[in-house]
Protein backbone atom coordinates (compact mmCIF):
# COMPACT_ATOMS: atom_id res chain seq x y z
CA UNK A 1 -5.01 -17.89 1.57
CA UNK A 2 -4.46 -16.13 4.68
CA UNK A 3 -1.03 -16.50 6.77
CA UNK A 4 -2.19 -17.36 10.41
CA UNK A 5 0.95 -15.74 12.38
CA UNK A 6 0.78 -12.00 13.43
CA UNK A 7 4.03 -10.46 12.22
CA UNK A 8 5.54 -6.91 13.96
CA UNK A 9 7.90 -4.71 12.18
CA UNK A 10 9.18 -1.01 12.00
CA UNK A 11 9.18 0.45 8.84
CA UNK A 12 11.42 3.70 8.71
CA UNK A 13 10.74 6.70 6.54
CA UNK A 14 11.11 5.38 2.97
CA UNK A 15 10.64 7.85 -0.36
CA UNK A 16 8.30 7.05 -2.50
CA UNK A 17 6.61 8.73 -5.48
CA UNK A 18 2.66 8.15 -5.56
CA UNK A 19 0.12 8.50 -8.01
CA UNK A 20 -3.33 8.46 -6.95
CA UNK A 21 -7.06 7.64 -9.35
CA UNK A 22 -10.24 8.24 -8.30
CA UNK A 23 -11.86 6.91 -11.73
CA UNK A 24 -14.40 3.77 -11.71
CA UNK A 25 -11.43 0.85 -11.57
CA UNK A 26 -9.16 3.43 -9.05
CA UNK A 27 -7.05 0.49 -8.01
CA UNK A 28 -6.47 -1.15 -12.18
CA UNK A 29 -6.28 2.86 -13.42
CA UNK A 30 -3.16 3.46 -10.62
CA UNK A 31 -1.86 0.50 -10.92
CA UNK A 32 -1.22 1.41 -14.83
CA UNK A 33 0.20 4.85 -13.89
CA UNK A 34 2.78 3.73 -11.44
CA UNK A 35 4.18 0.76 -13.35
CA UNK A 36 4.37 3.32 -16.55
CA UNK A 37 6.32 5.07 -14.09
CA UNK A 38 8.59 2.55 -13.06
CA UNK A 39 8.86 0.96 -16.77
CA UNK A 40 10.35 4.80 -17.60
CA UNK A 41 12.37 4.82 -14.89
CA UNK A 42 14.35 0.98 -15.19
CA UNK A 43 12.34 0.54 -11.49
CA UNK A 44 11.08 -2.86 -12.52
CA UNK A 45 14.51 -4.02 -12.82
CA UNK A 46 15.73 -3.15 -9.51
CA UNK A 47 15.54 -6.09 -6.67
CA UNK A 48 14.78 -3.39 -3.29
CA UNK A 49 12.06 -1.56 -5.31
CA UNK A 50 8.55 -1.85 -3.69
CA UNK A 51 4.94 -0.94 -4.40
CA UNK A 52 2.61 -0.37 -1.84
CA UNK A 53 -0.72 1.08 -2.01
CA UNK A 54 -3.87 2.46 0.03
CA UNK A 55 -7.38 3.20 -0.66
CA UNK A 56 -8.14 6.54 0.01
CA UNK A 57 -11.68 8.26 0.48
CA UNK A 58 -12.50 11.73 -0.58
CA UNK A 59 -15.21 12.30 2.10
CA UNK A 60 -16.07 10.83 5.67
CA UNK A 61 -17.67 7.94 4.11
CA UNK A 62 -16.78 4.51 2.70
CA UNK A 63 -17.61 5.11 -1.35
CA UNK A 64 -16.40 6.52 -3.52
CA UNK A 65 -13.17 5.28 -2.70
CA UNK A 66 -9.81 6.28 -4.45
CA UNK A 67 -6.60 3.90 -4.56
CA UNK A 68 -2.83 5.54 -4.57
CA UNK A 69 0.49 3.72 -5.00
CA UNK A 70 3.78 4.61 -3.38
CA UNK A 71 6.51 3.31 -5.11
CA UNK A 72 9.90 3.12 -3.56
CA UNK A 73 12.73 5.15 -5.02
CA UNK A 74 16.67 5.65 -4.88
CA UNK A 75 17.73 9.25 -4.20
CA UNK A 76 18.76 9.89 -8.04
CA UNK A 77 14.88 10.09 -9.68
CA UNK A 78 12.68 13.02 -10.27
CA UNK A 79 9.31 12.61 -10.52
CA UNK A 80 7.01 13.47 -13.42
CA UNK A 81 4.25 16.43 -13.27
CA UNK A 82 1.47 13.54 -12.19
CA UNK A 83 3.61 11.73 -9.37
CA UNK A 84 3.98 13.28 -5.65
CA UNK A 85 7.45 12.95 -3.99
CA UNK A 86 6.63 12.30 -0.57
CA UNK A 87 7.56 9.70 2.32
CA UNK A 88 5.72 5.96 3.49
CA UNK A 89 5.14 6.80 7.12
CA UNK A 90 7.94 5.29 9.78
CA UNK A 91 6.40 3.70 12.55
CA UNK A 92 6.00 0.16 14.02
CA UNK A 93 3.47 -2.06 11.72
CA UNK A 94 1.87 -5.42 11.88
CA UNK A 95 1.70 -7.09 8.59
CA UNK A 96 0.03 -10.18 7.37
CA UNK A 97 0.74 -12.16 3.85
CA UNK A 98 -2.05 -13.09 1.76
CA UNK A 99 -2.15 -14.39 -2.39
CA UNK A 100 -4.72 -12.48 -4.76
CA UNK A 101 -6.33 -9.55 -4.76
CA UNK A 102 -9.71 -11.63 -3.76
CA UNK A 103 -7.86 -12.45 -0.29
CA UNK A 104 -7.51 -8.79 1.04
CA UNK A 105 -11.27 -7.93 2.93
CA UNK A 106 -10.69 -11.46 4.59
CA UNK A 107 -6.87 -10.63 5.08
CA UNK A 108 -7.71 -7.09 6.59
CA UNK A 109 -10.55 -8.33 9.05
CA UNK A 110 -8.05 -11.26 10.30
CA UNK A 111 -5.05 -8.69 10.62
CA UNK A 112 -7.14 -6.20 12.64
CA UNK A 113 -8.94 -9.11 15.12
CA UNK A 114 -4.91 -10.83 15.96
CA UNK A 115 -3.88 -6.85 16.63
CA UNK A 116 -6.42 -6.52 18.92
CA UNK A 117 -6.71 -10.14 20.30
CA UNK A 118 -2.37 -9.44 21.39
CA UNK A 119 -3.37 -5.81 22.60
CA UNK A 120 -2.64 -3.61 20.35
CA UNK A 121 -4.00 -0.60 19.10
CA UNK A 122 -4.08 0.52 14.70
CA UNK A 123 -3.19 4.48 14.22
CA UNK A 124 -6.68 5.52 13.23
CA UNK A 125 -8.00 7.41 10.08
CA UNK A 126 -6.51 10.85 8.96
CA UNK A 127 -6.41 13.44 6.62
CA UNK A 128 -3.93 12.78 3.55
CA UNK A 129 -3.42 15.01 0.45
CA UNK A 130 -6.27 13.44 -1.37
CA UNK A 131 -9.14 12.38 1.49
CA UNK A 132 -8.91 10.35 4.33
CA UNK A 133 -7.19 7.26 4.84
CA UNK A 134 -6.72 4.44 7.67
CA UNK A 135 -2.72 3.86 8.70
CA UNK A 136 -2.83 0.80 6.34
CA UNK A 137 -0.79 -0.16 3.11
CA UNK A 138 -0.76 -3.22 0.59
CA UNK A 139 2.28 -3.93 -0.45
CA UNK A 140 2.58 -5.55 -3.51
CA UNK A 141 5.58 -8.34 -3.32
CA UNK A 142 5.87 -9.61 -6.51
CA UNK A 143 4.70 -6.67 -8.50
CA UNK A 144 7.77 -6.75 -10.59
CA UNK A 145 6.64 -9.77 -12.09
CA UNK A 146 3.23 -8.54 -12.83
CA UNK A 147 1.72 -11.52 -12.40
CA UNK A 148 -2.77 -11.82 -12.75
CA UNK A 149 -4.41 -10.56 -9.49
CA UNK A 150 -4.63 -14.07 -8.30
CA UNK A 151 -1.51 -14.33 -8.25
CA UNK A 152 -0.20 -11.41 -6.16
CA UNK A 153 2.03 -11.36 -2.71
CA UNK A 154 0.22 -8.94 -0.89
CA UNK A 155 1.73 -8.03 2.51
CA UNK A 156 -0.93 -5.96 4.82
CA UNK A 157 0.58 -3.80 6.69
CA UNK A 158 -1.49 -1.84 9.76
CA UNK A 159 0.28 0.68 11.61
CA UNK A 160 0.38 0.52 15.40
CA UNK A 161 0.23 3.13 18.28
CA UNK A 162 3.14 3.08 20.09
C-alpha cells in the first residue's frame, strides 16, 4: 500500500557504515552483512538506529544492479575491514511510506510523478564508490524487528534540488 500524501524533509549529514553486494540476491546478501554488523555491534537494540539502502549500478545501464546499506551509527563504533565509514547525504528529501518489499517500483513511480506534479526537481544520477546511483534511499523502519519482506516500513526517500 502506497501513502497518498507527498511528505518534505531535510535530512542532515548522518554517519553511517555501508556494506555493499553485487552477488545474484544483492539486496538479501547485504541485507545479511549489515544486520551481522549491527547484531555485533548491540545496533539492533538501540531505538535512533536506522537502515537505509540504495541500489547501485556498476555501469551506465540498468542490470546488473548492486544494493548497499547505510546503517546509522553513534560516534563510539569502528567499522570492520568489509564496512565503509562514510556519511547519508544532507539535503532536502521527499519521502513516501509504503509496506513490503513488493510495494517499492509502484512506491518509486508515485513518489517521482507527486515531485514533479508540486514542481520539484530529484538530484539526478552520480558517481558513488561502487557505480552509479540516483539521489534515492529506502529506509527500512522497522528493520529492527526483522520482520518477512511483506511486512517492512519502507520510507522512500528522493532527494531534491534546491
Amino acid at each position: 500500500m502506497i501513502s497518498v500524501e507527498l511528505t518534505l524533509e531535510r535530512l542532515k549529514a548522518i554517519p553511517v557504515v555501508s556494506v555493499q553486494s553485487q552477488t545474484v540476491c544483492p539486496e538479501e546478501n547485504a541485507l545479511e552483512k549489515i544486520l551481522a554488523y549491527a547484531k555485533a555491534n548491540a545496533l539492533t537494540d538501540k531505538s535512533d538506529a536506522r537502515l537505509f539502502g540504495r541500489n547501485f549500478y556498476p555501469i551506465e545501464q540498468p542490470e546488473p544492479h548492486g544494493y548497499e546499506f547505510y546503517l546509522t551509527l553513534d560516534k563510539n563504533i569502528n567499522p570492520s575491514k568489509e564496512l565503509i565509514l562514510q556519511s547519508m547525504p544532507e539535503g532536502l528529501y521527499a519521502t513516501l511510506r509504503i509496506r513490503g518489499v513488493a510495494g517499492i517500483p509502484n512506491g518509486w513511480h508515485a513518489l517521482f510523478r507527486m515531485v514533479e506534479s508540486a514542481g520539484y526537481v530529484p538530484v539526478g544520477v552520480c558517481r558513488q564508490l561502487y557505480g552509479w546511483v540516483t539521489a534515492g534511499f529506502e529506509e527500512i523502519v522497522n528493520w529492527q524487528q526483522q520482520t518477512a519482506s511483506q511486512e517492512r516500513i519502507i520510507d522512500l526517500w528522493l532527494q531534491l534540488r534546491e
